[in-house]
Protein backbone atom coordinates (compact mmCIF):
# COMPACT_ATOMS: atom_id res chain seq x y z
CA UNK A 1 159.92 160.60 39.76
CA UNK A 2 158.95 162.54 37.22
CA UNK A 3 161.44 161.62 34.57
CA UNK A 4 160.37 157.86 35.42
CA UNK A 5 156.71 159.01 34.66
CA UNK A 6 157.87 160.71 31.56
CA UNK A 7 159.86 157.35 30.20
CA UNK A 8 156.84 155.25 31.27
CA UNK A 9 154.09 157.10 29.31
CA UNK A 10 154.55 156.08 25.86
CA UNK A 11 154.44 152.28 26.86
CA UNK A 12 151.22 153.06 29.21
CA UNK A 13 148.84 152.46 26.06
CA UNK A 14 150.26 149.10 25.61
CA UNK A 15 150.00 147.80 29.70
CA UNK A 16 146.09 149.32 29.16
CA UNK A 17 145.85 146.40 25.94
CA UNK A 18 147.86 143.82 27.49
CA UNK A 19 145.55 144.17 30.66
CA UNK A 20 142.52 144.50 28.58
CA UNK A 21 143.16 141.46 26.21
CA UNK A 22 144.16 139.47 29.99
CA UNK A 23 140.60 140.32 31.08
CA UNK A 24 139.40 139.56 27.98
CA UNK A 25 140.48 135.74 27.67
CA UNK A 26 139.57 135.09 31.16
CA UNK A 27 135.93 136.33 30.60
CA UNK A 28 135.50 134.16 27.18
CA UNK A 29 136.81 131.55 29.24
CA UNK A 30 133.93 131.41 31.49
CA UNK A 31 130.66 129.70 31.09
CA UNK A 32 128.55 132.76 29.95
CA UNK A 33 126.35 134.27 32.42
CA UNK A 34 124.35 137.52 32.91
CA UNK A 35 127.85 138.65 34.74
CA UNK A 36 130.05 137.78 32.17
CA UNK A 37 127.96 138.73 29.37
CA UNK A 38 127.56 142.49 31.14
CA UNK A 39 131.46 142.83 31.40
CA UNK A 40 132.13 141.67 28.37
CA UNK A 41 129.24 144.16 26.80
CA UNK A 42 131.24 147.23 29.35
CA UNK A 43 134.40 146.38 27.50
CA UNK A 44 132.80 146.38 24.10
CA UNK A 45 131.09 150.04 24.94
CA UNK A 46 134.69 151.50 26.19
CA UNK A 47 135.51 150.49 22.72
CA UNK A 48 132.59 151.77 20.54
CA UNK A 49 132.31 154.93 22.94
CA UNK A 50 133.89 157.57 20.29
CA UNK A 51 131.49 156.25 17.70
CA UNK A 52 128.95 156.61 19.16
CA UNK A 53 129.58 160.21 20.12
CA UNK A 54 129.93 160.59 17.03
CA UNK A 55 127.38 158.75 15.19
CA UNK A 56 124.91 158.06 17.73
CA UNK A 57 121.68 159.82 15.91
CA UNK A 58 122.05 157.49 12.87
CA UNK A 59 122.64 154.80 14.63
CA UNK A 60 119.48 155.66 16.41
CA UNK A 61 117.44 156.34 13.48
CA UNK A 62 118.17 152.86 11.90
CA UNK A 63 117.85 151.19 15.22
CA UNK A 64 114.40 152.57 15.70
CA UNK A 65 112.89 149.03 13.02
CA UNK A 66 115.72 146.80 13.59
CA UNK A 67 114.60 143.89 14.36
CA UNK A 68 117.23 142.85 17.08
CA UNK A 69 116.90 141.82 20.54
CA UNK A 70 119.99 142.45 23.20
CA UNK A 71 119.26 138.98 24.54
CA UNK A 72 122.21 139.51 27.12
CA UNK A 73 120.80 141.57 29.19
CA UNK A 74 117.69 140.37 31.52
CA UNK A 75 114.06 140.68 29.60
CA UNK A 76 116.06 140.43 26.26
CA UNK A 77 115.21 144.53 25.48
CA UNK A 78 115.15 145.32 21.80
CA UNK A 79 117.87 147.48 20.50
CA UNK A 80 115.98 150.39 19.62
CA UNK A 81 115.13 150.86 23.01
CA UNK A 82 118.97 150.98 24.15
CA UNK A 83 119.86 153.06 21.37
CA UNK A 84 116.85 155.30 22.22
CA UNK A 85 118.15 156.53 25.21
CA UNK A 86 121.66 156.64 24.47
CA UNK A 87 121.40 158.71 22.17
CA UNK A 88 119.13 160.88 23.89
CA UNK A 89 121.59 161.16 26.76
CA UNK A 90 124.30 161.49 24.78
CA UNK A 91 122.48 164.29 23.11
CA UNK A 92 121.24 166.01 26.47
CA UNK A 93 124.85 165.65 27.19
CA UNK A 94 126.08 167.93 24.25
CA UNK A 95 123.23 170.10 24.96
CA UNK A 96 124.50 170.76 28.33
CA UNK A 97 128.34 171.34 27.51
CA UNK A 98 127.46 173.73 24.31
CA UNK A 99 124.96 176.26 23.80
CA UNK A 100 124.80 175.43 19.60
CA UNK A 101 123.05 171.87 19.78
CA UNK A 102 120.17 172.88 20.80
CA UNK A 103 117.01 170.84 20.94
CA UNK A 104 114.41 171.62 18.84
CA UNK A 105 111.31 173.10 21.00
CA UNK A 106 107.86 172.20 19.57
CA UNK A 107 105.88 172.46 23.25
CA UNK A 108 102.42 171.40 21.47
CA UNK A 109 104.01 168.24 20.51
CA UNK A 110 105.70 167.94 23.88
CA UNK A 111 103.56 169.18 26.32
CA UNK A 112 101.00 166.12 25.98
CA UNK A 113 103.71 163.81 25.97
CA UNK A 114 105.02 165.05 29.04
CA UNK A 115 101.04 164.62 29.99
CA UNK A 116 101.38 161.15 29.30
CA UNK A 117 104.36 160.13 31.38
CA UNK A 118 102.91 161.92 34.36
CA UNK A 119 99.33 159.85 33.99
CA UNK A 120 101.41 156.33 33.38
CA UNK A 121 103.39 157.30 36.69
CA UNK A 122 100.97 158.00 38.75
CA UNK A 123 98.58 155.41 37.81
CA UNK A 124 101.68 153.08 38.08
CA UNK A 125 101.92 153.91 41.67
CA UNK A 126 98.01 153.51 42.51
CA UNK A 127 97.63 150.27 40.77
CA UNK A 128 100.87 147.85 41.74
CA UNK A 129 103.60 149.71 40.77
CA UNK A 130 105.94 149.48 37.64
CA UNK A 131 107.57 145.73 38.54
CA UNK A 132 109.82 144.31 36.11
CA UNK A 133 109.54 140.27 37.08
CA UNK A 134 112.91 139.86 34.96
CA UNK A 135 114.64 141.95 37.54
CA UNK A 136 113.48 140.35 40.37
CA UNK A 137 110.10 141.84 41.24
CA UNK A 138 107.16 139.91 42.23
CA UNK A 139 104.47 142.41 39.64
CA UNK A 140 105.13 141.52 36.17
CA UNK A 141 103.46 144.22 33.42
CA UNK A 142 106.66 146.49 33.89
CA UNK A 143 108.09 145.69 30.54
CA UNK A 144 104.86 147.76 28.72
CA UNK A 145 106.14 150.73 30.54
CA UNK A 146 109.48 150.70 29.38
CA UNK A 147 107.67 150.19 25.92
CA UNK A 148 105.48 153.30 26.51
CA UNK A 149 108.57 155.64 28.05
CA UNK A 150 110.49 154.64 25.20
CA UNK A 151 108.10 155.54 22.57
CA UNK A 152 107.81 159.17 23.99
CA UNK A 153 111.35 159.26 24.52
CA UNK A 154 111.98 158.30 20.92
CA UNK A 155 110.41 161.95 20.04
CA UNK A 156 112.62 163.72 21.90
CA UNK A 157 115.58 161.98 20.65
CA UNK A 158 114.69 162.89 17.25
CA UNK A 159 114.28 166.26 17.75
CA UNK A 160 117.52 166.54 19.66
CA UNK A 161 119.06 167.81 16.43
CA UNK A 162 118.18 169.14 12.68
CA UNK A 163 118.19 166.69 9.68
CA UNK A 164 120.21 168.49 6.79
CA UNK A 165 117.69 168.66 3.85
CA UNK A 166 120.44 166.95 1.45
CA UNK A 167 120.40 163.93 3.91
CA UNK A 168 116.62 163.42 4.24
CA UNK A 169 116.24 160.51 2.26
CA UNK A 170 118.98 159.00 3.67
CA UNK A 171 117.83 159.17 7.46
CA UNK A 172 114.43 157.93 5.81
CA UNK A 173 116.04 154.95 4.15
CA UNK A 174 117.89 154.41 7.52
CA UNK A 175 114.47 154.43 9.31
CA UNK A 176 112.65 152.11 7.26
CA UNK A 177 114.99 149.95 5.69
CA UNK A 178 116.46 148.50 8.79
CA UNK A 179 113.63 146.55 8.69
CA UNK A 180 114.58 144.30 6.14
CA UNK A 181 116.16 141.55 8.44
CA UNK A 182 112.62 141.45 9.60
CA UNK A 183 112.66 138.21 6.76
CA UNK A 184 115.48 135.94 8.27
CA UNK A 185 113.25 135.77 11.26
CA UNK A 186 110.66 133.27 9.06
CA UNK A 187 113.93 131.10 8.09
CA UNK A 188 114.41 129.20 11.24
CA UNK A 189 113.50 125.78 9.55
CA UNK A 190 115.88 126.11 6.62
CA UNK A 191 118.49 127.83 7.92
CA UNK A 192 121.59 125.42 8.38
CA UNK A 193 122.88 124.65 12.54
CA UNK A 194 125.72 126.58 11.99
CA UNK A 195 123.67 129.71 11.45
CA UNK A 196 120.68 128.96 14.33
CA UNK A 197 123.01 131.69 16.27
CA UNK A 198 121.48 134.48 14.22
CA UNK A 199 118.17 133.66 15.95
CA UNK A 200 119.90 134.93 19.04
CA UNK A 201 119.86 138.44 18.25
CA UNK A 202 116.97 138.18 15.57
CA UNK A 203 113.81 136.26 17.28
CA UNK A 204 112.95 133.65 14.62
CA UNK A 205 108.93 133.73 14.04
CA UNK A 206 106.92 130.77 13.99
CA UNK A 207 106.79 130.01 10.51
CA UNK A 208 107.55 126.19 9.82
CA UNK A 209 106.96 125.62 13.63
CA UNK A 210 104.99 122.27 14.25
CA UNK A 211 103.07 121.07 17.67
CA UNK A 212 105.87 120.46 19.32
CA UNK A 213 107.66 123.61 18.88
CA UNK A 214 110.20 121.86 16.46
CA UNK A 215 111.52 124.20 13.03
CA UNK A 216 110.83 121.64 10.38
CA UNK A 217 107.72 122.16 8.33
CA UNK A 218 107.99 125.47 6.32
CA UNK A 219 105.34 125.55 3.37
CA UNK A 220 105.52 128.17 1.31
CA UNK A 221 102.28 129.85 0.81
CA UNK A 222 100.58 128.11 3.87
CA UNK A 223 103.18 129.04 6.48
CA UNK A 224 102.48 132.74 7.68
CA UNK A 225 105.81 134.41 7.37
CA UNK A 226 104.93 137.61 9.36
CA UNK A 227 108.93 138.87 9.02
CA UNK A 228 108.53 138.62 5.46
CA UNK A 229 105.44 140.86 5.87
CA UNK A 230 107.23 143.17 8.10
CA UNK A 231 110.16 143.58 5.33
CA UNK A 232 107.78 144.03 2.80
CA UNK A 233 105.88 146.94 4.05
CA UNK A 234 109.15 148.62 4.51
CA UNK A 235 110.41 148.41 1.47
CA UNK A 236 106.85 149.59 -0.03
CA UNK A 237 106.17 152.50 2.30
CA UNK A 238 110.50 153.54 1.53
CA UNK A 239 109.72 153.42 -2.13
CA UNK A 240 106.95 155.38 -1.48
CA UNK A 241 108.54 157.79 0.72
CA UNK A 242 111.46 158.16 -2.14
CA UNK A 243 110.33 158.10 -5.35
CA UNK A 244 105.88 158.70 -4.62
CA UNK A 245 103.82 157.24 -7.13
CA UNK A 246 104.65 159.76 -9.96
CA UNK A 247 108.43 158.70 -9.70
CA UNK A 248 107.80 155.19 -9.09
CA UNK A 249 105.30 154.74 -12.56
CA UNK A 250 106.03 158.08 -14.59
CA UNK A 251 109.32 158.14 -14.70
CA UNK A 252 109.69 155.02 -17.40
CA UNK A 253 112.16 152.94 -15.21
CA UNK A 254 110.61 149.48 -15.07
CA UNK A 255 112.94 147.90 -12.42
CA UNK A 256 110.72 150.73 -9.67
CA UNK A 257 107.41 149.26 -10.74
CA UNK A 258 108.44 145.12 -10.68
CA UNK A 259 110.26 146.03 -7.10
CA UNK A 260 107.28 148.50 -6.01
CA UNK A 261 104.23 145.60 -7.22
CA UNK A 262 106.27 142.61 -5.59
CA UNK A 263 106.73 144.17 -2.49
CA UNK A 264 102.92 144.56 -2.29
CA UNK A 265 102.64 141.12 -2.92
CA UNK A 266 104.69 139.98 0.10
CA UNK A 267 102.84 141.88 1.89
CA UNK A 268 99.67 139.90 1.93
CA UNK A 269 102.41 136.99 2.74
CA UNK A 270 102.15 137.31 6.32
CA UNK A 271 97.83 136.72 6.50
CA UNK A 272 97.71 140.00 7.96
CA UNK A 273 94.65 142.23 6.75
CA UNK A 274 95.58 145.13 8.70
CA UNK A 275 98.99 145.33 6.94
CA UNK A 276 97.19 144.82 3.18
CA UNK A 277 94.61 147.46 4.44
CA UNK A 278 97.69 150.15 5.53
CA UNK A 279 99.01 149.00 2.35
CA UNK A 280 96.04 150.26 -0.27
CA UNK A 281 95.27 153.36 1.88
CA UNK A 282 98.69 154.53 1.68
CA UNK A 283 98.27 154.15 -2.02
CA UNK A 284 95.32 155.54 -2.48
CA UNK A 285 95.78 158.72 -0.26
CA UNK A 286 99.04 159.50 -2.00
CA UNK A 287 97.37 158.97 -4.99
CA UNK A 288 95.12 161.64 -4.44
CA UNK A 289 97.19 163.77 -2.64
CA UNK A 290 99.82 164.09 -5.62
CA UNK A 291 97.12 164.62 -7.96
CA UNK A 292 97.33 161.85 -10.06
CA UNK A 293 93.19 161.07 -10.18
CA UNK A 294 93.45 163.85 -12.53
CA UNK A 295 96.27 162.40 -14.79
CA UNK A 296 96.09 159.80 -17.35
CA UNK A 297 97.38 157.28 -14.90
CA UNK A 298 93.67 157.02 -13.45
CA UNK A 299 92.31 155.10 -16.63
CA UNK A 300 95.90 152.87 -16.31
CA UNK A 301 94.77 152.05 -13.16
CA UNK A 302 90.97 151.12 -13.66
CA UNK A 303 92.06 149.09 -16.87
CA UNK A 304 94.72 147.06 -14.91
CA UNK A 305 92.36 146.45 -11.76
CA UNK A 306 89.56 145.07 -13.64
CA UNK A 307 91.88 142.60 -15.67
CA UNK A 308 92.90 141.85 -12.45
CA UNK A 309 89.99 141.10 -11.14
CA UNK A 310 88.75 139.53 -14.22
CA UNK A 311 92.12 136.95 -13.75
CA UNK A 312 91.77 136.57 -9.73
CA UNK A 313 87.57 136.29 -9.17
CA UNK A 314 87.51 133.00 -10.66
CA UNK A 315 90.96 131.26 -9.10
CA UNK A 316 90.33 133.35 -5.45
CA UNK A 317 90.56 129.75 -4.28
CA UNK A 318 93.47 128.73 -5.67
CA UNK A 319 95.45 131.66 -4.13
CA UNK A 320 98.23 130.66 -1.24
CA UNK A 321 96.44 130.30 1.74
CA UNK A 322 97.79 132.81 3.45
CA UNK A 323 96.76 135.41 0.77
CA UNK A 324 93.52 134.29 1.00
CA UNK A 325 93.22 134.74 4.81
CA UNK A 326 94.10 138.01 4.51
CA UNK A 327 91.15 138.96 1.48
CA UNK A 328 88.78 136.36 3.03
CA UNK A 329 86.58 139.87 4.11
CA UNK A 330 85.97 140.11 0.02
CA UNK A 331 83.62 138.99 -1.79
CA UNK A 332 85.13 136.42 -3.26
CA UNK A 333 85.13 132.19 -3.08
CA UNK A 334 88.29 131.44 -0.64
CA UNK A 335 89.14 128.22 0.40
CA UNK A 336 86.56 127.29 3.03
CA UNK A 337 89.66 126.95 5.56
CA UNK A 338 91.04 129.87 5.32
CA UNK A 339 87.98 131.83 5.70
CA UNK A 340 86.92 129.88 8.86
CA UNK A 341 90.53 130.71 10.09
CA UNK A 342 89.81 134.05 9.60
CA UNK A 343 86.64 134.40 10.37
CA UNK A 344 87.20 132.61 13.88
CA UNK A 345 90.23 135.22 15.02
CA UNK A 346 88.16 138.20 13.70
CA UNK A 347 85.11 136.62 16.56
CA UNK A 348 87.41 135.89 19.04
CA UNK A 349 88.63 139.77 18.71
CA UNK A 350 85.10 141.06 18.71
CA UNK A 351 83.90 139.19 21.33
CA UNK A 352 86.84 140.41 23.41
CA UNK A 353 85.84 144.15 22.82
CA UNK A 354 82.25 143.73 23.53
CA UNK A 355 82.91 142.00 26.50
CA UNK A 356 85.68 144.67 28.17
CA UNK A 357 83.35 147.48 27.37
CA UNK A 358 81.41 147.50 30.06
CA UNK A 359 84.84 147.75 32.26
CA UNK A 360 85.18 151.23 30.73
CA UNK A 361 83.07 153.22 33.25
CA UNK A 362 85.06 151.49 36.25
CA UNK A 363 88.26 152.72 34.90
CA UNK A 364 87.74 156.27 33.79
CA UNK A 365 89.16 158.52 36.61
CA UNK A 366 92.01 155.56 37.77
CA UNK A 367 93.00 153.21 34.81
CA UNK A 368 93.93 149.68 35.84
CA UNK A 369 97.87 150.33 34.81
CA UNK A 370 99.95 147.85 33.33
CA UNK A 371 100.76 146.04 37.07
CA UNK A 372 99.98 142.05 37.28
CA UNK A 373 100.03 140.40 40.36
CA UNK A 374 101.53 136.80 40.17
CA UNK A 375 97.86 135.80 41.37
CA UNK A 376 97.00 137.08 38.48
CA UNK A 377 99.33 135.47 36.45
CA UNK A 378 98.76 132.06 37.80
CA UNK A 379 95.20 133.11 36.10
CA UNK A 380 96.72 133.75 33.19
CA UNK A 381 99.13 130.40 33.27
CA UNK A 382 95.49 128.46 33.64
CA UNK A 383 93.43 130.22 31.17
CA UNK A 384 96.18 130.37 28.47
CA UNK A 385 95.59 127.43 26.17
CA UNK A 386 93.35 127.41 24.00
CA UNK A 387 91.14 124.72 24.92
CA UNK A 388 90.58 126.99 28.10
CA UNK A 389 90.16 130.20 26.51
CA UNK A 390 87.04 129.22 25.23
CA UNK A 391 85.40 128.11 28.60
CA UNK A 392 86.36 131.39 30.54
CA UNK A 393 85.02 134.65 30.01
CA UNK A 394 86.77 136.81 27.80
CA UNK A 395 87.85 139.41 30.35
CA UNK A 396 89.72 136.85 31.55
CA UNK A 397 91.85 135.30 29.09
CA UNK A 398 95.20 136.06 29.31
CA UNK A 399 95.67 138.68 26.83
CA UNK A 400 93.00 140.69 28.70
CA UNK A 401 94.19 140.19 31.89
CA UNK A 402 97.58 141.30 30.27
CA UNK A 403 96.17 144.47 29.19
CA UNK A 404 96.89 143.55 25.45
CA UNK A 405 93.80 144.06 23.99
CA UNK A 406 94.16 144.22 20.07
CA UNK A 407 92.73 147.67 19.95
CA UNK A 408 93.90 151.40 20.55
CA UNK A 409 90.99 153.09 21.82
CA UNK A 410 90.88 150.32 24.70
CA UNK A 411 94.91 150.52 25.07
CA UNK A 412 94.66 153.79 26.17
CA UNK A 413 91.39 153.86 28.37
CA UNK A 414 91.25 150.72 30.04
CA UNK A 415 95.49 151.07 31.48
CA UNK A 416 95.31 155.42 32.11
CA UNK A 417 91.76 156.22 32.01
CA UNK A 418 90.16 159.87 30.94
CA UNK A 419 93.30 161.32 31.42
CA UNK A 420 95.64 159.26 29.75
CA UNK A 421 93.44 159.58 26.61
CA UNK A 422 93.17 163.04 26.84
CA UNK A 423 96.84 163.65 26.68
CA UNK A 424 96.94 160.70 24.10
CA UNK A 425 93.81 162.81 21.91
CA UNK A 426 96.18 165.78 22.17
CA UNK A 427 99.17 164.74 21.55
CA UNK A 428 97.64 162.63 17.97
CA UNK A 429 96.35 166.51 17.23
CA UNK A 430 99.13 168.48 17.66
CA UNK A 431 101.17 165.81 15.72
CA UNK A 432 98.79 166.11 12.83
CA UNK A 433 98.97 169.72 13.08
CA UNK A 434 102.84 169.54 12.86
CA UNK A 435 102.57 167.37 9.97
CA UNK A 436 100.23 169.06 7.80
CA UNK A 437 101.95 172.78 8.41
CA UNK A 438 105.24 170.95 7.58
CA UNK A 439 103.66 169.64 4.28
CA UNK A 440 101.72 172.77 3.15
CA UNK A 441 105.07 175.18 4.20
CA UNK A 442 108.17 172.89 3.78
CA UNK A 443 110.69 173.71 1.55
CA UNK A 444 110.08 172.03 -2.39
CA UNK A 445 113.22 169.36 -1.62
CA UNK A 446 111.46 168.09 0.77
CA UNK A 447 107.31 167.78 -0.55
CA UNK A 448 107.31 163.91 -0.72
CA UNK A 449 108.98 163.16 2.31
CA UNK A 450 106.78 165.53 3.79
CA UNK A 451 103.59 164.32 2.01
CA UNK A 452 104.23 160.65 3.05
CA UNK A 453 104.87 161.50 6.55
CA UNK A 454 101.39 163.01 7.03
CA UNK A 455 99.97 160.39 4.78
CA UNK A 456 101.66 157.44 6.92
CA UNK A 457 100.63 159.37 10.41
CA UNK A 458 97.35 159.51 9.42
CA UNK A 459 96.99 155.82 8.06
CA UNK A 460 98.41 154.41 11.28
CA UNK A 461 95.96 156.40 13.34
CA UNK A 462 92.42 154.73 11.02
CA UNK A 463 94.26 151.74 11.64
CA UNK A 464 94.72 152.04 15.69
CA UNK A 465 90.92 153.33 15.58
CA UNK A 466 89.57 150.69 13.44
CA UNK A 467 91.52 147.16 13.17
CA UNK A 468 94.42 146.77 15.33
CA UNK A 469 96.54 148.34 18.20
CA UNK A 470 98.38 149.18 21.05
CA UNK A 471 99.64 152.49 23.05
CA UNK A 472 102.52 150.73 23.99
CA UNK A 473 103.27 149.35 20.68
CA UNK A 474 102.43 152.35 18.53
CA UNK A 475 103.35 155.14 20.56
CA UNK A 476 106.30 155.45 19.48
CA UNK A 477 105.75 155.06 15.62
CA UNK A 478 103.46 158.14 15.67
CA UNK A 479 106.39 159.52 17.58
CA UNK A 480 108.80 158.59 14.92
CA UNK A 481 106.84 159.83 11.97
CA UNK A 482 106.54 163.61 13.92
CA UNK A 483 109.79 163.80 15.29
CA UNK A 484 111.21 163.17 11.80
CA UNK A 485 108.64 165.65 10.48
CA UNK A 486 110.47 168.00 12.74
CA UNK A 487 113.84 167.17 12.40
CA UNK A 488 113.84 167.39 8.48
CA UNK A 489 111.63 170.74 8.70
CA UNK A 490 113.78 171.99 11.51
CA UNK A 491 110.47 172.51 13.42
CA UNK A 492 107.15 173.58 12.36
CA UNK A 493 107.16 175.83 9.03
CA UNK A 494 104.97 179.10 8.77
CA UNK A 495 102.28 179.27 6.42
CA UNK A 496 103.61 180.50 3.36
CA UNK A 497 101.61 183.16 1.48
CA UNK A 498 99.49 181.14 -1.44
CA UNK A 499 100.78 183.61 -4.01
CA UNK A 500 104.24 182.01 -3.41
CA UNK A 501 103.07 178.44 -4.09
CA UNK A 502 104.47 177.10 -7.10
CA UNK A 503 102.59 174.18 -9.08
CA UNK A 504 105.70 172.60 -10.35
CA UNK A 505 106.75 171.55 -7.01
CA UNK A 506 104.05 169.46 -6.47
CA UNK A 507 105.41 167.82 -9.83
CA UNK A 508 109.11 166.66 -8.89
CA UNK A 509 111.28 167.02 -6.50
CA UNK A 510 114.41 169.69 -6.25
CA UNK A 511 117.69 167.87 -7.13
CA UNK A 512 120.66 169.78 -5.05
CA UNK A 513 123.67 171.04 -6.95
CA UNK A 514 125.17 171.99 -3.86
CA UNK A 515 124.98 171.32 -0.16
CA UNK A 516 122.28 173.61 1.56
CA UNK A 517 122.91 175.62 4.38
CA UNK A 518 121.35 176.58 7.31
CA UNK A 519 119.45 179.97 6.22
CA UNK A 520 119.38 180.54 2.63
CA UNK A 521 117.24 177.71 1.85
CA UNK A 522 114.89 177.47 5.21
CA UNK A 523 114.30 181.12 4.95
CA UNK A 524 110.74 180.02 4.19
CA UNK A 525 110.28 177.31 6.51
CA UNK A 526 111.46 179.17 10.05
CA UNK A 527 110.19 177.40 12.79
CA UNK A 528 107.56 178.74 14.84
């Protein structure tokens, strides 16, 4: 028996592919379903399984912006969210089968976060429960808690392992240039029928989208293309995070500034004043920040914005609409349209604030959760339109019955109450704590990653304060931005003594001749 074994082995391979490839053509022969589609996707993850053991943190990190949708499985998840917590099991795996990959611990950071999960859970089970209609439940709302657990996942799946110094910039390119296929999503009306299958994966936007829901009107300038937008502020925030704005206009390479100012121009190609806002106070903090209001780049600056204004005052109102939606809140003469536009969606937001506030008190010790009963989303099916929306009261439009209220402070009261936003409070503190230690005691390779970390934390919290956002949207941004903090810093630096700063570094960055190692370099930024 044995010797038959022994012959039989080497062709045991090759009944594994022929049975495989058998399965295989049966399967594509199908209609597709959800069945077919999930043993097709088993198959494919057999395959792809020693990859991703392998490369499953990268793959993670440039997941975490990609803007793809897994439309085969039920509630078409985006990938991030997958990748998130593959990697983070596949991580917790290593962790338990060797004691060198260890996680790294930063319990100020995690403690809150922990918090969190415990306040969504139990609130979860006061208020309706976590029901995911997609699988079958009656409660819809479930899908904003697999948002929220996968935002605080995402921090400990980027601190599962250190970031090599010499690769920084490449897990930060990874991050936010993934991105970038954010713009095919705004091509749906002029991309040819034999391509419409990209807008599986990639959710096409609803630029060049007329009454009828029909791709066939896109007008440059007048059509908002938010993916463009998206792209855009990628780019600009990378370049930022790369070069700062010493290497992007000191450094006498022309091709940095063109790509650097037309990337802020497509920004404002999406209508979105939030995104031009994030845009300038990125700017101007790292402007400050590296110094350079005491450089003669100041008076370059001032001379170049007030020719610009002297060029764009008088023809504000010849501007592409969209542009001009996005300034209307200068002073400036916009086209009467786009203002009202504007105006009119800025209202409708206002209104919607004033009118939930008094809900706060009610909600304090128990928030009102993320749970929707399907009476309450026949509510929503009748108050949806627009003409409705104006006669009801705006607690009970849809998008506040659906706990997606346009602003952060009321994301996190109104769903988890006192508590929630406690642990929320904390957890925004510690993370700025983390990011400003890891800036002031980093090592010098590392300054303008560092720099533009805290710089882009602390922009996305004014703008979750003050204009737009969402816990369950956001969360796990901030979470990127410290967990990468962490991973490049391998934790939280000391303080360094300020005899041992040097001014240069604050200049350029360190160029490596050779690949760093583990202690020589870090010696000054131990974690704590």
């Amino acid at each position: 028996m044995r010797e038959v074994l022994a012959l039989l082995r080497p062709f045991m391979p090759f009944g594994i592919c022929a049975a495989m490839a058998a399965l295989l053509a049966y399967l594509l022969a199908r209609p597709l379903d959800y069945t077919t589609a999930f043993l097709l996707l088993a198959m494919a993850f057999l395959l792809v399984f020693p990859l991703l053991m392998r490369w499953h943190y990268p793959m993670m990190v440039f997941s975490l912006l990609t803007p793809v949708n897994l439309f085969f499985f039920k509630g078409a998840p985006p990938l991030w969210m997958i990748m998130l917590f593959l990697s983070l099991g596949i991580s917790m795996i290593e962790r338990s089968t060797g004691q060198q990959k260890r996680f790294i611990s930063v319990p100020q950071v995690s403690a809150p976060l922990v918090i969190l999960v415990l306040v969504a859970f139990f609130t979860a089970e006061l208020t309706g429960g976590m029901g995911f209609h997609a699988l079958g439940s009656d409660v819809y709302g479930g899908k904003k808690y697999a948002f929220l657990f996968a935002g605080i996942a995402c921090f400990f799946a980027l601190t599962a392992r250190q970031i090599p110094p010499e690769k920084a910039d490449f897990y930060m390119g990874l991050f936010l240039l993934s991105c970038l296929p954010s713009a095919l999503s705004d091509l749906a009306a002029i991309t040819p029928n034999g391509l419409r299958f990209i807008y599986m994966i990639i959710p096409a936007s609803s630029a060049g989208m007329d009454d009828m829901g029909n791709y066939d009107n896109l007008e440059l300038g007048v059509s908002r293309l938010s993916g463009v937008s998206f792209a855009a502020i990628s780019f600009y925030m990378w370049m930022l995070a790369r070069y700062g704005i010493r290497g992007i206009f000191l450094t006498g390479r022309l091709s940095r500034i063109l790509l650097f100012l037309v990337s802020f121009v497509l920004i404002g190609m999406g209508g979105y004043r939030s995104f031009i806002l994030q845009a300038v106070a990125l700017f101007a903090l790292l402007f400050f920040m590296e110094r350079l209001h005491r450089s003669p780049l100041v008076f370059i600056f001032i001379l170049a914005g007030a020719l610009l204004s002297l060029a764009v005052v008088p023809l504000a109102h010849k501007l592409p609409f969209v542009i001009q939606r996005g300034l209307y809140f200068l002073p400036l003469e916009f086209n009467p349209e786009a203002v009202a536009e504007a105006k009119a969606s800025s209202d409708w937001r206002i209104d919607l604030w004033t009118s939930l506030l008094p809900e706060v008190p009610h909600h304090l010790l128990l928030g009102k959760g993320y749970a929707i009963t399907p009476e309450t989303f026949s509510e929503m099916m009748d108050n949806g339109s627009l003409s409705m929306s104006k006669q009801v009261d705006s607690t009970q439009q849809s998008l506040s019955l659906s706990s997606d209220f346009h602003n952060g402070p009321l994301s996190v009261i109104l769903p988890f109450g006192v508590w929630g936003t406690i642990a929320f409070l904390w957890f925004l503190g510690a993370g700025f704590w983390v990011l400003l230690r890891n800036y002031k005691s980093g090592i010098p390779a590392l300054l303008i990653l560092n720099r533009f970390l805290l710089v882009a934390f602390l922009v996305k919290c004014l703008i979750f304060f003050t204009v737009f956002g969402a816990l369950q949207g956001d969360i796990y941004l901030f979470s990127a931005y410290i967990g990468l903090s962490i991973a490049f810093n391998n934790g939280v630096c000391r303080l360094r003594p300020v005899n041992q700063l040097n001014p240069n570094e604050y200049h350029q960055p360190i160029k490596f001749k050779r690949p760093l190692t583990a202690a020589a370099p870090l010696s000054s930024a131990h974690p704590s």
